[in-house]
Protein backbone atom coordinates (compact mmCIF):
# COMPACT_ATOMS: atom_id res chain seq x y z
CA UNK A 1 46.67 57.56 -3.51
CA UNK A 2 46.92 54.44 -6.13
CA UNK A 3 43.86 52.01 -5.46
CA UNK A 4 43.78 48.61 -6.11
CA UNK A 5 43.17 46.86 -9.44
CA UNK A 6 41.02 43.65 -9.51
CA UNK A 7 43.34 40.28 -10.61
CA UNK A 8 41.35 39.98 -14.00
CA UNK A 9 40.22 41.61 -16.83
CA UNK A 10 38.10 40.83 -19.63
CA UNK A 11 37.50 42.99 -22.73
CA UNK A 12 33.51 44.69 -23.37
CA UNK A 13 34.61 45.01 -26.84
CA UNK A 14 33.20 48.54 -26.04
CA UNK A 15 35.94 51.48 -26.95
CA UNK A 16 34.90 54.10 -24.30
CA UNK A 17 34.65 51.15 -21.55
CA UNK A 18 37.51 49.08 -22.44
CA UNK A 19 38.60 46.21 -20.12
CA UNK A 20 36.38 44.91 -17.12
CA UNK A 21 36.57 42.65 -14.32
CA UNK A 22 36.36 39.34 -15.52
CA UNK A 23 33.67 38.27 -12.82
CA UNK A 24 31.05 41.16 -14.03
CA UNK A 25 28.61 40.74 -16.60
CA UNK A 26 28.30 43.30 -19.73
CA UNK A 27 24.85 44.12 -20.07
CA UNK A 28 22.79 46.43 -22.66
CA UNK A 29 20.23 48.90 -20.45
CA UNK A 30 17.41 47.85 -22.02
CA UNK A 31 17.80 44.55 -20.46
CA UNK A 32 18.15 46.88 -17.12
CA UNK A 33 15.39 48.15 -16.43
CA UNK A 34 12.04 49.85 -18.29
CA UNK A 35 12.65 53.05 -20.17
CA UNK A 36 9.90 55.47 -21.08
CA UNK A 37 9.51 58.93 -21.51
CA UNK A 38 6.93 61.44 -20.00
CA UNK A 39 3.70 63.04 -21.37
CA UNK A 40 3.81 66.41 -19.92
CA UNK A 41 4.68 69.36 -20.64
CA UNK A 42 6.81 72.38 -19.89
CA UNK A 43 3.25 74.41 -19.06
CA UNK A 44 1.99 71.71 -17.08
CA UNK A 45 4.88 73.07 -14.11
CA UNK A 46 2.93 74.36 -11.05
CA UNK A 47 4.91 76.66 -8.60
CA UNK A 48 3.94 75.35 -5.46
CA UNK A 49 2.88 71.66 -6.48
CA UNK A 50 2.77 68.93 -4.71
CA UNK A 51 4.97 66.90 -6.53
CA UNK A 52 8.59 66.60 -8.19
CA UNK A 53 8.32 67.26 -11.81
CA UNK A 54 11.66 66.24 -14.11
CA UNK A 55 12.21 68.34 -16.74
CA UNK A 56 15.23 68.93 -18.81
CA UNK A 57 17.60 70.23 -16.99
CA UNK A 58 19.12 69.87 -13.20
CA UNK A 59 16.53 71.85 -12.03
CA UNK A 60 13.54 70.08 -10.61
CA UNK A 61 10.31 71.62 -10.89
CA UNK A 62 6.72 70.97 -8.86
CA UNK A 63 3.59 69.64 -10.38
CA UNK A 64 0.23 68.59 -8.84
CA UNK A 65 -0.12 65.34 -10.80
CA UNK A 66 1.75 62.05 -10.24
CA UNK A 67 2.33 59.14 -13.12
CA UNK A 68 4.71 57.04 -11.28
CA UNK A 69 5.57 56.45 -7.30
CA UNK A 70 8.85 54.29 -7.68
CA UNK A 71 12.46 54.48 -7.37
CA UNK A 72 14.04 56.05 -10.61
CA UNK A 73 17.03 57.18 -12.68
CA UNK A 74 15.69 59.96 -15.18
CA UNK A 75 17.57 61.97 -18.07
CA UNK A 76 16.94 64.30 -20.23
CA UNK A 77 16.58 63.32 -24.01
CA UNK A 78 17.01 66.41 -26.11
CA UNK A 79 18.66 69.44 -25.59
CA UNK A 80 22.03 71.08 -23.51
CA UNK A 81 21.28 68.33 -20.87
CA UNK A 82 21.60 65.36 -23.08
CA UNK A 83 24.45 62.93 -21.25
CA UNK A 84 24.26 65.69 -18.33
CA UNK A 85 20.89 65.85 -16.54
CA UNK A 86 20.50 62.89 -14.67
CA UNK A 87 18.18 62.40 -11.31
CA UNK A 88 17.97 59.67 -8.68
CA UNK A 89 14.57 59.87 -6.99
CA UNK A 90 12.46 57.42 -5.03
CA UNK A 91 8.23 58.56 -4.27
CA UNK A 92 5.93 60.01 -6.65
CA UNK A 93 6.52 62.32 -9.57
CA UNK A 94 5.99 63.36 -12.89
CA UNK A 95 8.37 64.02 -15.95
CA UNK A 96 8.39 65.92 -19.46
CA UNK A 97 7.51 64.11 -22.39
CA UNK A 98 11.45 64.54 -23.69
CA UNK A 99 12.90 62.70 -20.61
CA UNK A 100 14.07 59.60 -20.22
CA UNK A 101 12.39 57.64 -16.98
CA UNK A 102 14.17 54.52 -16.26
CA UNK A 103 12.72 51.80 -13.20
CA UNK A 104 12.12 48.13 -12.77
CA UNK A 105 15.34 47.74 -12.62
CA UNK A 106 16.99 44.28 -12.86
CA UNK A 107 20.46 42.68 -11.65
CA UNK A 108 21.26 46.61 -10.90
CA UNK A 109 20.11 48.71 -8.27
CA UNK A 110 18.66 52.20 -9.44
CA UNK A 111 21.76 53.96 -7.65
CA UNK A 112 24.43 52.10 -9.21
CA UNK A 113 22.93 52.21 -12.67
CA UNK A 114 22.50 56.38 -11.45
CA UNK A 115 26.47 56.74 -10.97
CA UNK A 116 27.44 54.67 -13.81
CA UNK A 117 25.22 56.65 -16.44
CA UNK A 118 25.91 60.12 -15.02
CA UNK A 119 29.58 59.34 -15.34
CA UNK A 120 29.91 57.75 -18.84
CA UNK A 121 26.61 58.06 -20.54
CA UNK A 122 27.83 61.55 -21.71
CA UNK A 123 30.90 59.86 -23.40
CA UNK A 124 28.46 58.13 -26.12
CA UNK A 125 25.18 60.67 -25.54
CA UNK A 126 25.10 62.26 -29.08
CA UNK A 127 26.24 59.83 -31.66
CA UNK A 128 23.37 59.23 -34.21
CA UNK A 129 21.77 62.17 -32.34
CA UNK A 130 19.40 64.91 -34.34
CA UNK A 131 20.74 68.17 -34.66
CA UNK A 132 18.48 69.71 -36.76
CA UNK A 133 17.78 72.52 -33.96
CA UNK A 134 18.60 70.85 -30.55
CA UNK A 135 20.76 67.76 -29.44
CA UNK A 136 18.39 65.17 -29.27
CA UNK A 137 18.98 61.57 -28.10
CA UNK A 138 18.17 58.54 -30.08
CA UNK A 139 16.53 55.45 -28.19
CA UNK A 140 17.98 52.89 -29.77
CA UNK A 141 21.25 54.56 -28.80
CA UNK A 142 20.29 54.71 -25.28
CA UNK A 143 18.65 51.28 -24.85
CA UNK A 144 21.57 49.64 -26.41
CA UNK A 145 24.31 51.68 -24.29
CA UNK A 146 26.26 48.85 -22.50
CA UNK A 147 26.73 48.60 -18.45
CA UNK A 148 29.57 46.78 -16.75
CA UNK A 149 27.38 45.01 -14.10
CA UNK A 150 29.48 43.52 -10.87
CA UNK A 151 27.73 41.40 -8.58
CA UNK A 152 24.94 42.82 -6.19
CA UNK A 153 27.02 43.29 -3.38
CA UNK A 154 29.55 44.79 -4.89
CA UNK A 155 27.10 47.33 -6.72
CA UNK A 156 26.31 48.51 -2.76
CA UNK A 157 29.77 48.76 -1.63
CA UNK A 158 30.70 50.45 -4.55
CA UNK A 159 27.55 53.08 -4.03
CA UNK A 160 28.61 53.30 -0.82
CA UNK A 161 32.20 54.32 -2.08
CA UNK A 162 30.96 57.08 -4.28
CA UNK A 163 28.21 58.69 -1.76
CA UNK A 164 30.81 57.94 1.10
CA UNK A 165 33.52 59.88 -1.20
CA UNK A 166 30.66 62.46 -3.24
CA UNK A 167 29.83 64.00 0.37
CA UNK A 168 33.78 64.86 1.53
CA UNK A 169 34.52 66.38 -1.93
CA UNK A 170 31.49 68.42 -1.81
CA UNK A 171 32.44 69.48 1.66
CA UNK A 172 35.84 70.81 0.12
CA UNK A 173 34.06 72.26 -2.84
CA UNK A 174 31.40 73.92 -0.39
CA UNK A 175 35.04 75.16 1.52
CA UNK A 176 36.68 76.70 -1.59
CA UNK A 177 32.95 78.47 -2.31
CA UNK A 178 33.01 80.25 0.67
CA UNK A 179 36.13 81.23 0.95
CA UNK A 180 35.49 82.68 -2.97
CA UNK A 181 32.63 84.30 -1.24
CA UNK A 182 34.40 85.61 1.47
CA UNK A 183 37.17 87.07 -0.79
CA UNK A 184 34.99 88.78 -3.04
CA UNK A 185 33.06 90.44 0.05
CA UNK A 186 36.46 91.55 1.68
CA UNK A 187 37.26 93.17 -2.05
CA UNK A 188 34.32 94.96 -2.06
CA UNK A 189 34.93 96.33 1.36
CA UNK A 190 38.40 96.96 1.18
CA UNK A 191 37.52 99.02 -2.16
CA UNK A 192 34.48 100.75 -0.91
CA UNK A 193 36.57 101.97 2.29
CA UNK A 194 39.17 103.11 -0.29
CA UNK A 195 36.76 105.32 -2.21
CA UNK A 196 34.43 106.24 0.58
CA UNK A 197 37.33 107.24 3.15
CA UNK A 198 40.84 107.47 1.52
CA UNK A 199 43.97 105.51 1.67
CA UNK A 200 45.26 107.30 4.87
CA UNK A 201 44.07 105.65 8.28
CA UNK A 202 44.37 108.62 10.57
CA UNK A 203 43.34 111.53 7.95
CA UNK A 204 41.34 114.40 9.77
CA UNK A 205 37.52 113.63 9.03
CA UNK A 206 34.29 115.54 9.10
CA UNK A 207 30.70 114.94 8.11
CA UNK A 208 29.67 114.63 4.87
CA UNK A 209 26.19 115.14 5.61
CA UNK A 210 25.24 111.79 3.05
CA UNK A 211 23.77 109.63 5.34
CA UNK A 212 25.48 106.28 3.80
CA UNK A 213 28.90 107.80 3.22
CA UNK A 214 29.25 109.38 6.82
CA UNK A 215 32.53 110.89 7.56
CA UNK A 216 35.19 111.53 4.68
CA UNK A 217 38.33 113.25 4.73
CA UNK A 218 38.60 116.93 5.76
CA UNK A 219 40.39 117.79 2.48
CA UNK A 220 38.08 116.17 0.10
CA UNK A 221 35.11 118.22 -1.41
CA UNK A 222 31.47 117.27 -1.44
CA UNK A 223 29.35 117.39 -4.37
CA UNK A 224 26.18 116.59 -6.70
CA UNK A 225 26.58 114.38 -9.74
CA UNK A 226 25.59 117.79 -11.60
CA UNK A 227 28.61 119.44 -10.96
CA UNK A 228 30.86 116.49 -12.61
CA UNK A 229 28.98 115.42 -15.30
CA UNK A 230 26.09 115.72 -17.85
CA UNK A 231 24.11 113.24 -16.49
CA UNK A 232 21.50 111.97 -19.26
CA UNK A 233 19.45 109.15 -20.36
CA UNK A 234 19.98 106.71 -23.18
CA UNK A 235 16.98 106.99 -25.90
CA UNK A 236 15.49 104.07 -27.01
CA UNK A 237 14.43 104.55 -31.01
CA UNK A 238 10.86 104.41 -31.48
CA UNK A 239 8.77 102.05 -32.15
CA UNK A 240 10.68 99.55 -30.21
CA UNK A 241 12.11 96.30 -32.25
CA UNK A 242 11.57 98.17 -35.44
CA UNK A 243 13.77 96.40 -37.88
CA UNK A 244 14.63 99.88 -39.77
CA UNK A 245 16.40 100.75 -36.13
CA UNK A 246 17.40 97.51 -34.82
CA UNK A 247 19.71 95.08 -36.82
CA UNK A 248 23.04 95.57 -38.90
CA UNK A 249 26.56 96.42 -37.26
CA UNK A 250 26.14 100.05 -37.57
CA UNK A 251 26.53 101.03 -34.13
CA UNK A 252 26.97 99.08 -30.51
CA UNK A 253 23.75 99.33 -28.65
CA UNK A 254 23.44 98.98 -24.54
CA UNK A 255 20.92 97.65 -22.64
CA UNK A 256 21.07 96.96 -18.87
CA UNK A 257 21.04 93.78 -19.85
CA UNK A 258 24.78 94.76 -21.18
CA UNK A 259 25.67 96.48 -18.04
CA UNK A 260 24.83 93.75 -15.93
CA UNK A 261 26.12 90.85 -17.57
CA UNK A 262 29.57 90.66 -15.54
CA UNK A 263 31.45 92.28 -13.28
CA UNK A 264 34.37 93.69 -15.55
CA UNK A 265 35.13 97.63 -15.19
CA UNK A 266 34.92 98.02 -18.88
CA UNK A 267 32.34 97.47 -21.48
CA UNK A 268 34.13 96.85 -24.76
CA UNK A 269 31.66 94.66 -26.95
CA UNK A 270 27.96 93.91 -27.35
CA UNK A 271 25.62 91.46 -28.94
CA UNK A 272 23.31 93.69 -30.55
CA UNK A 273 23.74 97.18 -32.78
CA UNK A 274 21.40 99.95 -34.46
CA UNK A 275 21.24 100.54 -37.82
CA UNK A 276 22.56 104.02 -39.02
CA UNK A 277 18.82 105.27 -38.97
CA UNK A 278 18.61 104.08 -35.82
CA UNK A 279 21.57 105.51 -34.11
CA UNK A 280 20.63 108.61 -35.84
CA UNK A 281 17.29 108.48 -33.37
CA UNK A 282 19.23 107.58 -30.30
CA UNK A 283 22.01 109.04 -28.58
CA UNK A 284 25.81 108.10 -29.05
CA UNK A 285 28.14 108.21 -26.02
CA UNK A 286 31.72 108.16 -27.03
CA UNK A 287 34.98 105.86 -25.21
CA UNK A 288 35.30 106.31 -21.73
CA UNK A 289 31.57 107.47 -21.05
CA UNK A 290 30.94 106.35 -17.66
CA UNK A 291 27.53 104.38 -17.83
CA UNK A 292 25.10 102.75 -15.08
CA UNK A 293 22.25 100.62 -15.08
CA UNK A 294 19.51 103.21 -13.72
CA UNK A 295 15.97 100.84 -13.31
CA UNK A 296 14.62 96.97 -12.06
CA UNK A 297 16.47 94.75 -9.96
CA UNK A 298 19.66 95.28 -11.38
CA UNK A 299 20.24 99.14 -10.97
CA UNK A 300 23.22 100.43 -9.67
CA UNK A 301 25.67 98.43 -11.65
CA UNK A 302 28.63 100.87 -13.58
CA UNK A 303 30.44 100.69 -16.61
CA UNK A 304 33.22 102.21 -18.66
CA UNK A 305 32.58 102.20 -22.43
CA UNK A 306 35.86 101.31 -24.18
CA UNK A 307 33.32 101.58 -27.47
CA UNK A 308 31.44 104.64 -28.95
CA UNK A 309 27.43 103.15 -28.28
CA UNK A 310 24.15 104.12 -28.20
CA UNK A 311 21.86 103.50 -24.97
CA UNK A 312 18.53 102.83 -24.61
CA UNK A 313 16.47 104.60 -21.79
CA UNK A 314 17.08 102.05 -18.94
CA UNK A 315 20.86 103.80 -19.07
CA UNK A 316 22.22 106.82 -17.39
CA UNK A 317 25.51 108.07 -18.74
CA UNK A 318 27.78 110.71 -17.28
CA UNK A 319 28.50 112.70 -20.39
CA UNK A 320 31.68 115.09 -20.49
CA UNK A 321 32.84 114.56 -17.34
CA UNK A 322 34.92 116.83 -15.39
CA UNK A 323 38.45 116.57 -15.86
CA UNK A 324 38.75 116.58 -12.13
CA UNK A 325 36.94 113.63 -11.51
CA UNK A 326 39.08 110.07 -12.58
CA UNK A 327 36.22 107.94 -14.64
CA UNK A 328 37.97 104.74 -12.94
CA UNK A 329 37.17 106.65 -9.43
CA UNK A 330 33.52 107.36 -10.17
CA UNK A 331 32.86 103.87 -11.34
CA UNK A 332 33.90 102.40 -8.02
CA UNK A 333 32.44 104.93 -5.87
CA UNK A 334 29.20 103.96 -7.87
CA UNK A 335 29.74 100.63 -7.88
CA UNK A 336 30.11 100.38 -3.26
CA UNK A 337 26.97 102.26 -3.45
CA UNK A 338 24.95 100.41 -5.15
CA UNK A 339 22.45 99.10 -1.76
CA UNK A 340 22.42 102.38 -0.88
CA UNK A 341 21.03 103.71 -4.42
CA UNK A 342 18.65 100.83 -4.18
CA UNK A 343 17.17 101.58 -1.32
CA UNK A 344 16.84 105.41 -2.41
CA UNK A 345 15.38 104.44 -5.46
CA UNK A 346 12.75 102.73 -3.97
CA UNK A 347 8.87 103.39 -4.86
CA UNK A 348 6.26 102.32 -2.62
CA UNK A 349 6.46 98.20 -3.24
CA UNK A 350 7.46 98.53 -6.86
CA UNK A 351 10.90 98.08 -8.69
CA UNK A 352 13.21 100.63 -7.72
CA UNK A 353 14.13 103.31 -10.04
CA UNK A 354 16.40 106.00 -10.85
CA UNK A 355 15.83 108.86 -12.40
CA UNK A 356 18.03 111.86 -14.00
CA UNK A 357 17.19 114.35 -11.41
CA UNK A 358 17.80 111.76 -8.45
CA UNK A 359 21.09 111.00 -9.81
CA UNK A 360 22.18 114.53 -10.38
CA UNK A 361 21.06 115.45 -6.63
CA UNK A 362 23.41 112.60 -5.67
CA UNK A 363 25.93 113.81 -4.05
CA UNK A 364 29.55 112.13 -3.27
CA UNK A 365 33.07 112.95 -1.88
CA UNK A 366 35.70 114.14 -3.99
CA UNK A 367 39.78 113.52 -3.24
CA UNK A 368 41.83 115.87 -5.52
CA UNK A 369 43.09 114.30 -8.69
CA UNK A 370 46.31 112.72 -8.06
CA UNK A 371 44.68 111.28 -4.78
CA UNK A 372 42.11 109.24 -6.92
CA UNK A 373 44.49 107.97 -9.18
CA UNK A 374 46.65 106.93 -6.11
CA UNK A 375 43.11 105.06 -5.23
CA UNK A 376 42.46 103.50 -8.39
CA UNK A 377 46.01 102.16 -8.53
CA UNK A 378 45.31 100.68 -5.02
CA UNK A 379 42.17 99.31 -6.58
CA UNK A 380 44.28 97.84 -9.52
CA UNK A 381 46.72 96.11 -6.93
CA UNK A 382 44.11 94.70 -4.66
CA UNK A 383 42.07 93.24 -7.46
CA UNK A 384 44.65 91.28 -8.81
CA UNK A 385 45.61 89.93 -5.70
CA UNK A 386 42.28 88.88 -4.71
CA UNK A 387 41.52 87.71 -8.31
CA UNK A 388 44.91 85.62 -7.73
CA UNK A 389 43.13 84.14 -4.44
CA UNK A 390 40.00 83.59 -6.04
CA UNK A 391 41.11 81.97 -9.27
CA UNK A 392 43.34 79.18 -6.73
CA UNK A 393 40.38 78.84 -5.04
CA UNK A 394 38.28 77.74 -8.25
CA UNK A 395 41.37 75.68 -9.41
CA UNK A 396 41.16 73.93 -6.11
CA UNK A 397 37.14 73.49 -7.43
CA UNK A 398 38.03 72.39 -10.27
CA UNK A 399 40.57 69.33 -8.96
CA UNK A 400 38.42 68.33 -6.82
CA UNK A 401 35.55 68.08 -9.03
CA UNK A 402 38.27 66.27 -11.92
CA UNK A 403 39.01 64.16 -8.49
CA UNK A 404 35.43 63.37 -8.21
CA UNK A 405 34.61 61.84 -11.65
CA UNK A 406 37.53 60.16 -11.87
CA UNK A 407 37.41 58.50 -8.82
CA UNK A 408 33.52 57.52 -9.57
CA UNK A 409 33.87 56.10 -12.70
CA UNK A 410 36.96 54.12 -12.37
CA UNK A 411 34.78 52.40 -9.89
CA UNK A 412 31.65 51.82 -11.32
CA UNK A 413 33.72 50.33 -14.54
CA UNK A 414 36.22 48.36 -12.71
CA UNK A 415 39.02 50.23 -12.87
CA UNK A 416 39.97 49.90 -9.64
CA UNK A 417 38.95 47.33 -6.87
CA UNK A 418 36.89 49.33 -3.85
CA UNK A 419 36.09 46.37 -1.82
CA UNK A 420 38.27 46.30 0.40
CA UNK A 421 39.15 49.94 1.01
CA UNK A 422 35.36 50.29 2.01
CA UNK A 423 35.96 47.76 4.58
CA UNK A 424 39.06 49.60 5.84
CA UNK A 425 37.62 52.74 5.48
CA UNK A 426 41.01 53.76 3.21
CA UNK A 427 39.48 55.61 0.69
């Protein structure tokens, strides 16, 4: 859709902001409104308190103390939020020390001054900024930023414009989400059934006496992780953090932390390594050890080394597995068992945990070879064709969000005239 200019321009001798209409006024923020900062801290957060508390970031804390009860804009003003954290809020809060609280405003109202600094301010938010450790922003830089100001009741149809607009994009967005969501849960069924019960619909079954894998085919055999695989531990070097162990590029070191990451099949790089003493107190696994997260929250989650690495103890590893069993085919029978492992795993009310000699009692079915490679090929195939899904899916995200910022500030600089396609209801 092209929207509507206004008749005429004027320029803000202002690069980023360029021409406005000639009937608003060109403003620095300081003349705006007050700007302040908070005197609280990151420790002063309560979990259940009973007020908002703005920190640095999009996430709003609670606190139990209130400085101000008043309608607001407030942005962060040092680190990764710096010209991206901003908050409209209206009652009584509190805020860190390095955020930026703006109110009393004047000749804008605290929403339209919102919209037009979460879409621009970021264009401007670091020049003359610190960055000795963190980005930090300067006030000067910030009181003097310039605003575009149109008339007051243009400011509200124009807010009205954005919210108006803001609510049917996120309704897409929310759209595309669940339909991402959706895909991925049909991929993980579609590849569970695949490893669980075969490829062939009306295969003769029986039981498999495993309560969460029920039936599998007649044909396929039934047996412990011990018969398929060494299964062992990683081995952490002790002390822990020892710099004589930990450090150096000698040799790629897992955590579950590594494991758990992502969701890719293979594990082919990682951030930290052991030193050759400390390898030599640990245990390598060599390329195409299958590997799996075995302890906390995150057990149950697979990998394939593409990397000889050392583990530390919150690892199992399949060593020498059997050359019956395809490595692809046991890290995607893991992986659609992983609520079942959970919930096996569990101890009394505490984390759940594995164990070597629960996972070598584990027992699953086995197809013969050539009928798990047929699976993981299926596998292969479906994946890409639900990550081809899933990745038009986030493009369509992605649009509309482009759609969304575009759209927002071309009106709150001018760029286009919203008047009268509020009125209309065009838009």
């Amino acid at each position: 859709m092209t929207f509507p200019r206004h008749k005429k321009y004027k320029d803000s001798a202002t690069d980023w902001l360029g021409e406005v209409p000639e009937h608003w006024e060109l403003k620095r923020l300081k003349f705006l409104c007050r700007i302040q900062t908070g005197d609280k801290d990151t420790v002063d957060a309560v979990e259940d308190g009973l007020y908002p508390f703005f920190v640095r970031s999009q996430t709003v804390e609670r606190i139990d103390s209130q400085t101000f009860d008043c309608e607001a804009v407030l942005t962060a003003g040092d680190g990764v939020g710096v010209g991206k954290v901003f908050h409209h809020y209206h009652g009584p809060f509190d805020f860190h020390q390095r955020v930026y609280m703006l109110n009393e405003f004047r000749r804008v109202t605290g929403l339209f001054l919102f919209h037009f600094l979460k879409e621009n301010f970021y264009k401007v938010a670091l020049e003359g900024g610190a960055k000795s450790t963190v980005d930090s922003l300067r006030r000067p830089l910030f009181m003097n930023f310039m605003v575009s100001v149109p008339p007051a009741e243009e400011q509200q149809i124009i807010v009205e414009m954005v919210e108006r607009e803001s609510r049917k994009i996120d309704e897409l967005v929310a759209e595309q989400r669940r339909l991402i969501e959706l895909l991925t849960e049909k991929r993980q069924a579609v590849i569970s059934h695949a490893v669980t019960k075969g490829l062939k619909p009306h295969a003769p079954m029986r039981p498999s006496g495993i309560e969460w894998l029920g039936d599998v085919p007649e044909h396929w055999e039934v047996k412990p992780f011990r018969s398929i695989a060494n299964v062992v531990r990683g081995a952490s070097p002790r002390p822990a953090g020892d710099p004589q162990y930990f450090g150096g590029e000698f040799m790629p070191w897992v955590t579950v932390a590594e494991i758990t990451k992502d969701d890719r099949v293979d594990l082919t790089e990682t951030e930290s390594f052991l030193t050759e003493e400390g390898a030599d107190h640990s245990k390598v696994f060599p390329v195409g050890t299958v590997i799996y997260s075995n302890s906390g929250a995150t057990l149950g989650v697979p990998k394939i080394l593409r990397i000889n690495a050392c583990a530390n103890d919150g690892v199992v590893a399949f060593e020498r597995l059997s050359g019956q069993v395809h490595p692809q085919f046991l890290y995607h029978y893991l992986a659609s068992i992983t609520e079942a492992i959970r919930e096996k795993a569990k101890q009394g009310s505490g984390q759940p945990n594995l164990n070597t000699d629960i996972v070598k009692a584990l027992r699953f079915g086995v197809p013969p070879l050539d009928e798990q490679e047929g699976i993981v090929r299926h596998i292969e195939e479906l994946a890409n064709q639900f990550g081809s899904l899933t990745a038009e899916a986030q493009r369509a995200i992605d649009l509309l969000q482009e759609r969304r910022t575009a759209l927002i500030s071309a009106a709150v600089t001018g760029k286009i005239d919203v008047r009268g396609l509020v009125e209309t209801g065009a838009v």
